[in-house]
Protein backbone atom coordinates (compact mmCIF):
# COMPACT_ATOMS: atom_id res chain seq x y z
CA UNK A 1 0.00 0.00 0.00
CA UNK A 2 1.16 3.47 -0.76
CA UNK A 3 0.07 6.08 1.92
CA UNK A 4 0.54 9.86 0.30
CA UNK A 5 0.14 13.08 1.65
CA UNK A 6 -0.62 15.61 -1.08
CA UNK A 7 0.51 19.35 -1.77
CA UNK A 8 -0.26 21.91 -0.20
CA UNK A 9 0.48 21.96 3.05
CA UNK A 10 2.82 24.23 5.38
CA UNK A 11 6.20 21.91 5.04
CA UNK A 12 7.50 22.11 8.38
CA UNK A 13 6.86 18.90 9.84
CA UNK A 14 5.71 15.49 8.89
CA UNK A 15 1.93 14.76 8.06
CA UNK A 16 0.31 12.92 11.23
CA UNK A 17 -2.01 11.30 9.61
CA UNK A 18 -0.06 8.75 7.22
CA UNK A 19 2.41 8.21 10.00
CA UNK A 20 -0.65 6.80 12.27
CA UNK A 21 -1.64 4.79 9.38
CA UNK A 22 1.79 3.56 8.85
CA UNK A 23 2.28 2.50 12.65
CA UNK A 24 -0.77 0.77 12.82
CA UNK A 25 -0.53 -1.20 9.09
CA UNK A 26 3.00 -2.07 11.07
CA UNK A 27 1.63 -3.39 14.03
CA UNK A 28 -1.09 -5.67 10.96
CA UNK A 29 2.46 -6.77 9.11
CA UNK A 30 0.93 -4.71 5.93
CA UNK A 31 3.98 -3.86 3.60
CA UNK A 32 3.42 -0.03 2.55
CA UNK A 33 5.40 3.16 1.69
CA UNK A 34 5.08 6.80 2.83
CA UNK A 35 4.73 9.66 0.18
CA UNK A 36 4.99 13.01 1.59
CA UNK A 37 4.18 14.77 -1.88
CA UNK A 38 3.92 17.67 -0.56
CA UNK A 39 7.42 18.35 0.54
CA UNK A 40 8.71 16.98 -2.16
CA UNK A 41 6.70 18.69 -4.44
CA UNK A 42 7.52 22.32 -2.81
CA UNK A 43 10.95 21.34 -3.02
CA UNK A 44 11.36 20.60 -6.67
CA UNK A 45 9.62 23.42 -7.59
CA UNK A 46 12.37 25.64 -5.53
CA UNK A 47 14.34 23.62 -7.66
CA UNK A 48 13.12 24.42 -10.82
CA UNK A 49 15.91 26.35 -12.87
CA UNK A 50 15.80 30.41 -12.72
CA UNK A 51 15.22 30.11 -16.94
CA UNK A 52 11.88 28.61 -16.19
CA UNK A 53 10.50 31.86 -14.41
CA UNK A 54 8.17 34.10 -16.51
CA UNK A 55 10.18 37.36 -14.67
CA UNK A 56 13.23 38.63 -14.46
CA UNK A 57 12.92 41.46 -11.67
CA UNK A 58 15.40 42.03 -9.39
CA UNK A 59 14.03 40.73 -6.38
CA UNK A 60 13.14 37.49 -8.08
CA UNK A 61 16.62 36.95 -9.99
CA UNK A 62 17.83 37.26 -5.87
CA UNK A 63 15.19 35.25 -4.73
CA UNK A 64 16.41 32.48 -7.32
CA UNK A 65 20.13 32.35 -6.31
CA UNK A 66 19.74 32.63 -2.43
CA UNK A 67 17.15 29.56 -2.79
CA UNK A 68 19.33 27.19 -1.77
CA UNK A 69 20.97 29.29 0.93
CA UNK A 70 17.56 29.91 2.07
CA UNK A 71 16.63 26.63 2.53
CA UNK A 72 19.76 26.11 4.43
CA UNK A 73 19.46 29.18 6.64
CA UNK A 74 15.45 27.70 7.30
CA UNK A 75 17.14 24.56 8.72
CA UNK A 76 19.76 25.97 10.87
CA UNK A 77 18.99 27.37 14.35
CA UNK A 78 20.38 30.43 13.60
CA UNK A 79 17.86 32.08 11.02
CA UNK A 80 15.65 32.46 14.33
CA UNK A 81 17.37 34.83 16.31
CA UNK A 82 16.73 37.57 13.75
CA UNK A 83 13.31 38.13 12.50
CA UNK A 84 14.04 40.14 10.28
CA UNK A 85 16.00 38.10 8.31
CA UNK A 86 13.79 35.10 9.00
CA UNK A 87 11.77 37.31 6.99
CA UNK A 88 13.44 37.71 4.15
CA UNK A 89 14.41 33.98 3.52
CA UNK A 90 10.81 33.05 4.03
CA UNK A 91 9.36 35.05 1.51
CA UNK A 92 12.57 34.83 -0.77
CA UNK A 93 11.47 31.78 -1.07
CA UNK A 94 7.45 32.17 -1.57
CA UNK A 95 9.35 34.36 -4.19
CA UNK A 96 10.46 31.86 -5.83
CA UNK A 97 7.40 29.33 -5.61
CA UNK A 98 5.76 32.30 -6.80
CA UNK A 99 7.98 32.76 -10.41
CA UNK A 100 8.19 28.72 -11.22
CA UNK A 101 4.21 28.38 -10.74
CA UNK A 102 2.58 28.19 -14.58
CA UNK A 103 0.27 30.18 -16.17
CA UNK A 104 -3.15 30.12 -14.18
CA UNK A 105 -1.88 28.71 -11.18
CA UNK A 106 -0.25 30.15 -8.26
CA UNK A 107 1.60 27.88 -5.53
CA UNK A 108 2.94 28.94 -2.12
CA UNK A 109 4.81 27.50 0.79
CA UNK A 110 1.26 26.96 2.12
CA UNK A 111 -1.21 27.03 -0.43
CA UNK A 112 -2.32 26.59 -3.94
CA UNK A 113 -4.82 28.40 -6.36
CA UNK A 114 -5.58 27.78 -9.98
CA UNK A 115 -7.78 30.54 -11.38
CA UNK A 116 -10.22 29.22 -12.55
CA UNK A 117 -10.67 25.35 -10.97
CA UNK A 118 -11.55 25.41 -6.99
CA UNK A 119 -11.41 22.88 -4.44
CA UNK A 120 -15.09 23.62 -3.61
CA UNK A 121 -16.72 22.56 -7.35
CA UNK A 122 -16.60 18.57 -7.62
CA UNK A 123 -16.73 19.38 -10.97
CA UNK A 124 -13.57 20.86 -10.96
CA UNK A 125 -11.85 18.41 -8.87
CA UNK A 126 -13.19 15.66 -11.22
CA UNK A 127 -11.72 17.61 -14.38
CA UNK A 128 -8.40 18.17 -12.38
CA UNK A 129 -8.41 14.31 -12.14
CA UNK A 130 -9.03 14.00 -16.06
CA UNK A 131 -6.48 16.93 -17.02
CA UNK A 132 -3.33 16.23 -14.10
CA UNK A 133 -0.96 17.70 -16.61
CA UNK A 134 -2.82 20.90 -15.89
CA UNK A 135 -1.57 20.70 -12.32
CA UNK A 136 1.92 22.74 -11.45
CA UNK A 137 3.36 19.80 -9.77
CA UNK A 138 2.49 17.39 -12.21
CA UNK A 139 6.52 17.13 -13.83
CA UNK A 140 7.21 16.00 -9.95
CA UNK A 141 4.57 13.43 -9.44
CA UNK A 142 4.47 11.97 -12.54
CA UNK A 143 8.08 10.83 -12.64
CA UNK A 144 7.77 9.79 -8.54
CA UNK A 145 5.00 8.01 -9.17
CA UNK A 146 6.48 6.46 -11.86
CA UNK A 147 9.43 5.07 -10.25
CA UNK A 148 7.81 3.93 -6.76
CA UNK A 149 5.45 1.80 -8.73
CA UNK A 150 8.27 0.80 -11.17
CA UNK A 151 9.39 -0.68 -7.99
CA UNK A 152 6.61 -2.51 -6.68
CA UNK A 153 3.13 -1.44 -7.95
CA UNK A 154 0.67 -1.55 -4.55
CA UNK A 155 -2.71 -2.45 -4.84
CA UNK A 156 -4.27 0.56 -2.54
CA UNK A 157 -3.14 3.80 -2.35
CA UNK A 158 -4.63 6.12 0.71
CA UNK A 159 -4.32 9.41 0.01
CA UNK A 160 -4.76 12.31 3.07
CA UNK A 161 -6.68 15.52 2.24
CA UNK A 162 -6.58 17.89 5.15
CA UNK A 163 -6.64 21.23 3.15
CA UNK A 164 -8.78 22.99 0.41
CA UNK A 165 -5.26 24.07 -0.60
CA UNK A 166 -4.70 19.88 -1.38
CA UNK A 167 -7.42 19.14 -3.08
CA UNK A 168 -6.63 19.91 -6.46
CA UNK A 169 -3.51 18.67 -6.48
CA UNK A 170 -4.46 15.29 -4.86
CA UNK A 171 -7.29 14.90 -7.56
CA UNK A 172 -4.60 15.34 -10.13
CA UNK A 173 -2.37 12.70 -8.79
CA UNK A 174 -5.24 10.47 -8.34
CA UNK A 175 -6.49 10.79 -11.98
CA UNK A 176 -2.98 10.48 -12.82
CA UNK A 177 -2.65 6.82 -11.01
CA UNK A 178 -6.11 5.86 -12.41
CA UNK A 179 -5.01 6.39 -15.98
CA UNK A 180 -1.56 5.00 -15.60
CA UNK A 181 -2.20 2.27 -13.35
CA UNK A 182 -6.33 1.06 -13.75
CA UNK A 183 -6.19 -1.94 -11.33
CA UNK A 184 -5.53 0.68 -8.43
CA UNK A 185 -7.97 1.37 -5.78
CA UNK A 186 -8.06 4.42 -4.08
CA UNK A 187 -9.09 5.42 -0.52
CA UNK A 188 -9.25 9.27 0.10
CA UNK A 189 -9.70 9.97 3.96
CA UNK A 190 -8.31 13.08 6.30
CA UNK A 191 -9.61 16.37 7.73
CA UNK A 192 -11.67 17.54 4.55
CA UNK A 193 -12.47 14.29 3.16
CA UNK A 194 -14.51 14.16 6.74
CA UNK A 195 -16.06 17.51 6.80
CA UNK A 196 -17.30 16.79 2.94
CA UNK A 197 -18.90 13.62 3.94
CA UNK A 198 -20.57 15.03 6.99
CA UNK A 199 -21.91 17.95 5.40
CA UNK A 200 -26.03 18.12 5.13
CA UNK A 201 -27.68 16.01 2.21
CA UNK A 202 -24.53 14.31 0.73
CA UNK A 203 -24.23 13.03 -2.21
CA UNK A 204 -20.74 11.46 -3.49
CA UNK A 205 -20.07 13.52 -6.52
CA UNK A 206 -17.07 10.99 -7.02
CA UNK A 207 -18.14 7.92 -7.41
CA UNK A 208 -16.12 5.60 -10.17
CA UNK A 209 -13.15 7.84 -9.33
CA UNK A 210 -12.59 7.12 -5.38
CA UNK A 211 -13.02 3.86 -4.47
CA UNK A 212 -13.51 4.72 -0.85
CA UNK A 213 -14.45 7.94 1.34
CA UNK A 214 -13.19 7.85 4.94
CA UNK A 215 -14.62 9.90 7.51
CA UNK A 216 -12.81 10.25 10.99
CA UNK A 217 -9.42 8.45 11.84
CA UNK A 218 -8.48 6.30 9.00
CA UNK A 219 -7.45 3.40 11.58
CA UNK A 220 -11.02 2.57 12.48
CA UNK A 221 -12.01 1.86 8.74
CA UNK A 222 -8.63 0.92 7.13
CA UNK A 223 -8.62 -2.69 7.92
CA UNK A 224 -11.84 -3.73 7.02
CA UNK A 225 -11.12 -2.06 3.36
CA UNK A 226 -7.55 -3.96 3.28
CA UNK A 227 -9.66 -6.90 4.43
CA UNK A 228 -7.63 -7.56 7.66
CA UNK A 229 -9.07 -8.53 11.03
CA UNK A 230 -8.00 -6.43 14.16
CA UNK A 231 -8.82 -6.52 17.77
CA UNK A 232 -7.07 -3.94 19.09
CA UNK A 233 -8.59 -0.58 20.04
CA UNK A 234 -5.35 0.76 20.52
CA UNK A 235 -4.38 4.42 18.81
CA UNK A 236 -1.27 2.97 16.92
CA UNK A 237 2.05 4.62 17.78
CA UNK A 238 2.97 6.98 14.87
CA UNK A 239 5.34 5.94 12.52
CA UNK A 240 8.11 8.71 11.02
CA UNK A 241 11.15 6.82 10.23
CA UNK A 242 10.45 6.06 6.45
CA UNK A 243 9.96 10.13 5.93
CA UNK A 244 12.76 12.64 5.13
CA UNK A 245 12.86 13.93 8.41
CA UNK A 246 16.13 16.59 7.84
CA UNK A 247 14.60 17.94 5.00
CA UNK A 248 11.49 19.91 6.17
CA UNK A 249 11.62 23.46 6.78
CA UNK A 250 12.37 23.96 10.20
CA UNK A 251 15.91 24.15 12.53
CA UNK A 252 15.52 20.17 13.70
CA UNK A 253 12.59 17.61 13.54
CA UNK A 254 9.40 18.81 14.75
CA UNK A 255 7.67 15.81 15.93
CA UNK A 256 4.14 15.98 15.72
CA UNK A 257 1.68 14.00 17.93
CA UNK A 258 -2.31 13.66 18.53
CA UNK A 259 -3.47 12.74 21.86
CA UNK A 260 -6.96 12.75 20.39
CA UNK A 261 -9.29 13.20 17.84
CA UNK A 262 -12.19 15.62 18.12
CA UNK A 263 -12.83 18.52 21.03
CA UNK A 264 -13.66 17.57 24.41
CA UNK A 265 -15.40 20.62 24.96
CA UNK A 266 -17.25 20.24 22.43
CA UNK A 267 -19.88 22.69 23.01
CA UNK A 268 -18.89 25.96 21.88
CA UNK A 269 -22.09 27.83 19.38
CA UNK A 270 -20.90 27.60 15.62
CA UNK A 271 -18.57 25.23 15.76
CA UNK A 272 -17.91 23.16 12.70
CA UNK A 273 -17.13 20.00 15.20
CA UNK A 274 -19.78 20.27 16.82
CA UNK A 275 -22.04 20.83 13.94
CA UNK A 276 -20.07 17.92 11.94
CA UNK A 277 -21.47 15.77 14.98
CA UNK A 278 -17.02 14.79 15.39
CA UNK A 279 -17.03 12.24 18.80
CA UNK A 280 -14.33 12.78 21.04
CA UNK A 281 -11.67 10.01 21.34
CA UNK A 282 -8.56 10.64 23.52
CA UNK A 283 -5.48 8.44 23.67
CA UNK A 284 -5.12 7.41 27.19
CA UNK A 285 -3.16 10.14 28.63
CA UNK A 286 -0.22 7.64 30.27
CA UNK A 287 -0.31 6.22 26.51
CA UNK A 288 0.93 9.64 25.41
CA UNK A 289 3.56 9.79 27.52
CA UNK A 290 5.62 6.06 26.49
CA UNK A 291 4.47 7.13 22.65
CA UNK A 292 6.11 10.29 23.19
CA UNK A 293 8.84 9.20 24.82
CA UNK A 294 9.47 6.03 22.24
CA UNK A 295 9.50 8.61 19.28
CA UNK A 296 11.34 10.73 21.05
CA UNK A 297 14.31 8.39 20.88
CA UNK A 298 13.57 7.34 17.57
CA UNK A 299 14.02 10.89 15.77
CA UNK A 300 15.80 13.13 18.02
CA UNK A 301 13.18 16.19 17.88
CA UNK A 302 14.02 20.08 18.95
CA UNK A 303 10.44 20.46 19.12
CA UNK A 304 6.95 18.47 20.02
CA UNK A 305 3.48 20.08 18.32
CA UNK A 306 0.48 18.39 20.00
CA UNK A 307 -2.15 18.89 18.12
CA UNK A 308 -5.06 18.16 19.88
CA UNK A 309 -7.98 20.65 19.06
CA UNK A 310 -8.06 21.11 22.73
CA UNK A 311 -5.09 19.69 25.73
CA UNK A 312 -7.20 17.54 27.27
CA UNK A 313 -7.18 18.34 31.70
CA UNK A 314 -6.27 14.56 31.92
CA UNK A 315 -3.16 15.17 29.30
CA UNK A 316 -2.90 18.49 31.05
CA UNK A 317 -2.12 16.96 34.42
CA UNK A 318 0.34 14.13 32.96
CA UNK A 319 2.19 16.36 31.47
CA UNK A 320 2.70 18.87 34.15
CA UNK A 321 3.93 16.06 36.43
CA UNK A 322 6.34 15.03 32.93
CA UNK A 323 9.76 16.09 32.05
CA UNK A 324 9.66 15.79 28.25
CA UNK A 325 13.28 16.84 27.97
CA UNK A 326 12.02 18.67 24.79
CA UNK A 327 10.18 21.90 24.22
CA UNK A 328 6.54 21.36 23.70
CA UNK A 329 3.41 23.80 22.39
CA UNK A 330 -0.18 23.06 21.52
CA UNK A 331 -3.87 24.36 21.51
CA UNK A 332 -5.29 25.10 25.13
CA UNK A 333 -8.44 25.90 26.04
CA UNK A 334 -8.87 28.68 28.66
CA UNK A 335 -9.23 27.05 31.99
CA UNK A 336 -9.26 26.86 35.54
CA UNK A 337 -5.84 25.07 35.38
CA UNK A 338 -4.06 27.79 33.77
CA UNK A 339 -5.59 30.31 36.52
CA UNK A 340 -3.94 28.58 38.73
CA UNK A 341 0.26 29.94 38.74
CA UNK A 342 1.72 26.75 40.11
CA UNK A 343 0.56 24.60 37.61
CA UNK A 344 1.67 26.55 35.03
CA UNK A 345 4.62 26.72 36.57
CA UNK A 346 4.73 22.87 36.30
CA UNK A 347 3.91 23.20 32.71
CA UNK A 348 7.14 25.11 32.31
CA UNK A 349 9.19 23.05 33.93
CA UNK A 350 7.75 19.79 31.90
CA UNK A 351 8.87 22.12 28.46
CA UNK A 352 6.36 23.80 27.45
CA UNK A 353 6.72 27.07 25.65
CA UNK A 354 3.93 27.86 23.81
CA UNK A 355 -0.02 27.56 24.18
CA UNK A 356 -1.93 28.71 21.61
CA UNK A 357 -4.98 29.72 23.55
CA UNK A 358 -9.21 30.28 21.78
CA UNK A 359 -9.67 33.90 23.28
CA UNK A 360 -12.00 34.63 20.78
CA UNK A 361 -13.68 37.60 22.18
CA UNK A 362 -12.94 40.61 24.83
CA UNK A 363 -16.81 40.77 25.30
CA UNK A 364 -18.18 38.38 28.14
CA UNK A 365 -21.93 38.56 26.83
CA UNK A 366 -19.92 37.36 23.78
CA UNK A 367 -18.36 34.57 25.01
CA UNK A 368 -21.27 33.54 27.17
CA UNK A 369 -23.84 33.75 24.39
CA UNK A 370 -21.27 30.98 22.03
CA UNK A 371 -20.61 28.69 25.48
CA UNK A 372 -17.23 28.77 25.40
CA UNK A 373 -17.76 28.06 28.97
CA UNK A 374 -15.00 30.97 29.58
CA UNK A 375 -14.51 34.36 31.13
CA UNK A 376 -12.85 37.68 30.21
CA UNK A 377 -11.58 37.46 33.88
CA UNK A 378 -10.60 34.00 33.36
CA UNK A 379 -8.05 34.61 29.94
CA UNK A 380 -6.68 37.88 31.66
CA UNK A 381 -5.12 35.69 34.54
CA UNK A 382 -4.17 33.23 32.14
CA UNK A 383 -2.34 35.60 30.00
CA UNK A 384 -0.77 37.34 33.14
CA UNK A 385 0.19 33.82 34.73
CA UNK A 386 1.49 32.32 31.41
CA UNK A 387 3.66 35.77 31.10
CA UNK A 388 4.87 35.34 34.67
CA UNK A 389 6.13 31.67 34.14
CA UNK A 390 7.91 32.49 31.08
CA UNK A 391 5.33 30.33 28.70
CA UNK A 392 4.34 32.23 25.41
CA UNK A 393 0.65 33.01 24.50
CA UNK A 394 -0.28 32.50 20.74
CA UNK A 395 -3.83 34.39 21.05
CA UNK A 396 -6.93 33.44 18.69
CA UNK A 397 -9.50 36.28 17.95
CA UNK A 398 -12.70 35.55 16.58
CA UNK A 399 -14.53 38.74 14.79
CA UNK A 400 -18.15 38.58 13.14
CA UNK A 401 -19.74 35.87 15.26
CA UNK A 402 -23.20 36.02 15.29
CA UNK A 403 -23.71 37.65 19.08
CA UNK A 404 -20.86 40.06 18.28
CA UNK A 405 -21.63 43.49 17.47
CA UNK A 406 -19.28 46.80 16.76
CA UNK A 407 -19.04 47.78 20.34
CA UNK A 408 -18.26 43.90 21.41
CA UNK A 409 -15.51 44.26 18.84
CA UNK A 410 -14.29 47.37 20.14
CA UNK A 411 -14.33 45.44 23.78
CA UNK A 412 -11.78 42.73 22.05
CA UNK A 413 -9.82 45.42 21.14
CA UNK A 414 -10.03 47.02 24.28
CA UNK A 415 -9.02 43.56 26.25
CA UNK A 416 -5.96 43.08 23.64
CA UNK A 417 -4.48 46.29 23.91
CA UNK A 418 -4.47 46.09 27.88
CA UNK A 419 -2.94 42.65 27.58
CA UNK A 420 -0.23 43.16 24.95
CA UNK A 421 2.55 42.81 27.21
CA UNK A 422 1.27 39.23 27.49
CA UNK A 423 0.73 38.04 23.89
CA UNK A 424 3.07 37.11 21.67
CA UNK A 425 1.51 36.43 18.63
CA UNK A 426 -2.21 37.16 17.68
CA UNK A 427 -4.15 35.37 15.34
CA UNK A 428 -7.24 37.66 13.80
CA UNK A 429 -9.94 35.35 12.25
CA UNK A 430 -13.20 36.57 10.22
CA UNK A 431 -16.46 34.29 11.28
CA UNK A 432 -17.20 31.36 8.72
CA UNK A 433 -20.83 29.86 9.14
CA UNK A 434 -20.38 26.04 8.77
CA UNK A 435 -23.03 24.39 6.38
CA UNK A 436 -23.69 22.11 8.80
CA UNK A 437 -25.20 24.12 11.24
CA UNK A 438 -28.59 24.22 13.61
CA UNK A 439 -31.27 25.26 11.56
CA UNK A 440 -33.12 26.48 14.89
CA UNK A 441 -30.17 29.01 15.68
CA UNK A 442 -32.42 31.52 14.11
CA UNK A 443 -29.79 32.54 11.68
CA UNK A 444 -31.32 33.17 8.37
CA UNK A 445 -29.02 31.65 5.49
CA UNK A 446 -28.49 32.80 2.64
CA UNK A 447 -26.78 29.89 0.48
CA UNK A 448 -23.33 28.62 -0.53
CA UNK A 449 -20.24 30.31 -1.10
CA UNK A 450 -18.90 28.97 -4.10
CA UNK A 451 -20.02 25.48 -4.86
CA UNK A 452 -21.37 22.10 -3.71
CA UNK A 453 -18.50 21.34 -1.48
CA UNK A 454 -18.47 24.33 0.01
CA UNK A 455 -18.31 24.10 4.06
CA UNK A 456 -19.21 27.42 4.97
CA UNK A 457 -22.84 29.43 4.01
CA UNK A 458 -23.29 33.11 3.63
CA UNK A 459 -25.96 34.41 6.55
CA UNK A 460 -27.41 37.62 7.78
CA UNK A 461 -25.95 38.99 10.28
CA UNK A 462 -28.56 39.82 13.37
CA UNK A 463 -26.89 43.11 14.31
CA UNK A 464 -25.85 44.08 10.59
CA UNK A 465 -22.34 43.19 12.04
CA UNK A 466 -21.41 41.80 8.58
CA UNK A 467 -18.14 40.78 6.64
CA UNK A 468 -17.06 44.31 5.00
CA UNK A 469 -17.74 46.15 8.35
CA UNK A 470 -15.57 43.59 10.30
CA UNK A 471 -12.84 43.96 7.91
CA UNK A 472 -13.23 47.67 7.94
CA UNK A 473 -12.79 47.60 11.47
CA UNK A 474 -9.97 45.21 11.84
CA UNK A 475 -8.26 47.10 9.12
CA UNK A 476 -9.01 50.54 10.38
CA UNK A 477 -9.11 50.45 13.94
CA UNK A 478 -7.84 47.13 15.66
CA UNK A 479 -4.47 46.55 13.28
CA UNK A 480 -3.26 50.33 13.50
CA UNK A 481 -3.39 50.41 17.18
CA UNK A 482 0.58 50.58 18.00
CA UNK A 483 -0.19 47.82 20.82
CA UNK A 484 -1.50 45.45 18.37
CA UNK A 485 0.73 46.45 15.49
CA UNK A 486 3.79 45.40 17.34
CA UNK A 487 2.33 42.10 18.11
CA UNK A 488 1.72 41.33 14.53
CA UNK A 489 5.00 42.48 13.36
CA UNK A 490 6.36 39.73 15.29
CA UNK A 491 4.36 36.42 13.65
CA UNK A 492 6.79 34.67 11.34
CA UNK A 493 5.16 34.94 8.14
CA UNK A 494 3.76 31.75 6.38
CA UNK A 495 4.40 29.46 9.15
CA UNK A 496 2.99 31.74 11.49
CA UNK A 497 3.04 29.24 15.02
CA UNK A 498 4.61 26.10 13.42
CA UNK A 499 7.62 28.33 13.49
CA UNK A 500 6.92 30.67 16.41
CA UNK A 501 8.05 28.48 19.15
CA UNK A 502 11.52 28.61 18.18
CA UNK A 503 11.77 32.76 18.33
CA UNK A 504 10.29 31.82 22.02
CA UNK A 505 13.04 29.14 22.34
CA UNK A 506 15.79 31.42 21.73
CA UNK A 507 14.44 34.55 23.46
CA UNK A 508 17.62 35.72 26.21
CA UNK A 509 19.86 32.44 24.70
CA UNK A 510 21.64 33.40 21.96
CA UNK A 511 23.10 30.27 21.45
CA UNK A 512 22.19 28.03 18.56
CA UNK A 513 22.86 25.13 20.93
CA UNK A 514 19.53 25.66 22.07
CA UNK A 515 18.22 23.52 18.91
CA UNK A 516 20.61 20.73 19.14
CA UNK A 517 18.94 17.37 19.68
């Protein structure tokens, strides 16, 4: 079996999914191969020789002869003591991407758009299946394709779609393999895959093209497709070691980890978890730990991503009592724990040095009215403790909700402005209704987006609160405050937090030691 992971994905650490797949076909005694196309397809196209670009401005002809010094500098601890130059590699680099992609197309370091296919029209996914040569990384996947079937030709390939930005490129690699190799059968499965087939009134648009549609973790229906028997109920321990783990864009191996699928809060208004109906399913937390620590001495990480939707209390409490012996960041919710400055003291001391924490809103009638089952009191002695201990906060902002109005906004900014000192990054986010919501919300609708597999609807907003006058406001107002402008300076561009531990890490140790496994 082939397991691939299409483009386009941030390419900073390897994709979680395929690596659970891979440790639990293991455990079965399933032969199968890892394809992280999406690396590998970023990287030839940063390969792609400067003749190929259709400019030949100046900043383009440097971007093109610092690439590989770029991609050196990305992978070295040292790049991360200077934002500003951090900077400049980055986006020498989406520079490059940039020049190489063809006509019609545009590809990034973390996404891809064709002008005029989108991930959201099956019909366009099915002709991007039919027409693969249309696709930018087509020259790359053809010829890998090519030679890992040359060398044995697998009977199922599973191919992970987590991203609207993959799923163009994954249809063209899958019509690719279905005209090249017929006998194939293909199971598509991952983060959109799931959302698509738990959207209202489904109808598989793709049938004859996909063999199989997963929803949820792949392990629980993999088996019974491969026709193999399994009793465990076991979350498999990830597998990494058949990936090119030196060559993704970061100073080291991230090692990323889920302790569980789904939210276990899973109760906050507008959610598209909740409204997807997503069950939570934890690994046991003491499992975490002897995964953790297993990998751990398998690929020497400088960093460990959990990403949970949610830190779990029960992971929460393991891991404060834990010394990882490796840096550490994930989501948290806002809770009691983290009001509470030993623990997060203990949190420190196990290696954490990042949360990335679901303010969402300033306004307590706000919060209150989407259940986030929080408190503007509550996040303002998080931030303060988290600042005390020395652990970085990675803040999410929510505008355009349905209870939010102008003045609630203005209370967000408010709450931000008196807490800069103790955010480090901010993350400003514009309202999406999910498809899938409660008709009985009283929200009146107004249709899709932009086609059948769109996830999000269009809606009235009951306080005229809508779209333009959010952006107006965040553009206006909130991002030219001087507080909040020098917080936003400060995200890495791109990678935003995937990266943003490590300008945390190296904070007061100038020493590129500090990344060394």
């Amino acid at each position: 079996m082939l397991l691939i992971y299409p483009p386009v994905a941030k390419p900073c650490e390897p994709p979680a999914g395929i690596t659970r797949l891979s440790g639990m076909l293991g455990t079965l005694g399933v032969a199968h191969r890892l394809l992280d196309a999406n690396l590998e397809g970023l990287l030839y196209l940063l390969r792609t020789p400067a003749h190929a670009t259709r400019t030949g401005d100046i900043w383009t002809s440097r971007a093109m002869r610092n690439c590989d010094r770029n991609l050196s500098s990305i992978r070295g601890p040292a790049l991360y003591l200077n934002l500003d130059r951090y900077k400049r590699a980055v986006l020498d680099l989406a520079r490059v991407l940039a020049a190489v992609s063809p006509a019609g197309s545009s590809v990034s370091l973390v996404n891809y758009e064709h002008e005029d296919m989108s991930p959201v029209r099956s019909e366009d996914l099915i002709r991007a299946a039919e027409q693969p040569e249309r696709d930018p990384f087509y020259p790359y996947f053809s010829a890998r394709l090519k030679q890992l079937f040359s060398e044995q030709e697998p009977a199922f390939t599973g191919i992970s779609v987590n991203y609207l930005s993959q799923a163009l490129p994954a249809f063209s690699m899958l019509g690719y393999m279905k005209r090249e190799f017929p006998s194939l059968r293909v199971i598509m499965g991952g983060g959109l895959i799931t959302s698509w087939l738990r959207r209202p009134g489904w109808k598989n648009p793709f049938s004859g093209l996909v063999d199989h549609l997963v929803a949820g973790p792949g392990e629980n229906e993999l088996p019974s497709i491969l026709g193999l028997k399994t009793t465990s109920t076991e979350a498999p321990t990830p597998n990494y070691l058949s990936l090119p783990l030196k060559d993704y864009l970061s100073p080291g191996f991230i090692l990323p980890y889920s302790a569980s699928s789904g939210c276990y809060w899973n109760r906050c208004g507008f959610c598209p978890e909740k409204a997807e109906g997503s069950s939570y399913t934890p690994v046991p937390a003491a499992s975490v730990i002897s995964d953790v620590e297993a990998l751990k001495r398998e690929t020497s990480p400088v960093l460990i991503h959990f990403l949970d939707n949610a830190i779990s209390p029960a992971l929460f409490k393991i891991l404060a009592g834990s010394d990882l012996g490796i840096p550490w960041y994930g989501f948290a919710r806002v809770s009691q724990y983290l009001t509470d400055l030993d623990f997060c003291m203990q949190l420190k001391r196990s290696g954490c040095v990042m949360l990335k924490l679901g303010i969402e809103s300033g306004d307590q009638a706000v919060l209150d009215a989407l259940e986030k089952g929080t408190s503007v009191k509550m996040s303002s002695a998080v931030l303060k403790n988290l600042k005390k201990v020395g652990i970085g906060a990675y803040v999410y902002l929510l505008f355009g909700t349905p209870p939010e109005t102008g003045k609630s906004a203005a209370k967000t900014l408010e709450f931000t402005v008196e807490h800069a000192d103790c955010i480090n990054f901010l993350n400003l986010a514009i309202f999406n209704m999910p498809v899938c919501g409660d008709p009985a919300d009283g929200i009146d609708r107004k249709g899709f987006y932009e086609g059948d597999l769109s996830l999000y609807t269009d809606f009235v907003h009951p306080a005229g609160w809508n779209r333009r006058r959010v952006r107006e406001f965040l553009d206006r107002e909130f991002k030219k405050h001087p507080a909040v402008s020098a917080i936003l300076k400060k995200d890495p561009p791109l990678f935003t937090s995937n990266h943003a531990p490590f300008f945390l890490m190296g904070r007061g140790v100038r020493n590129a030691a500090l990344f060394a496994p």
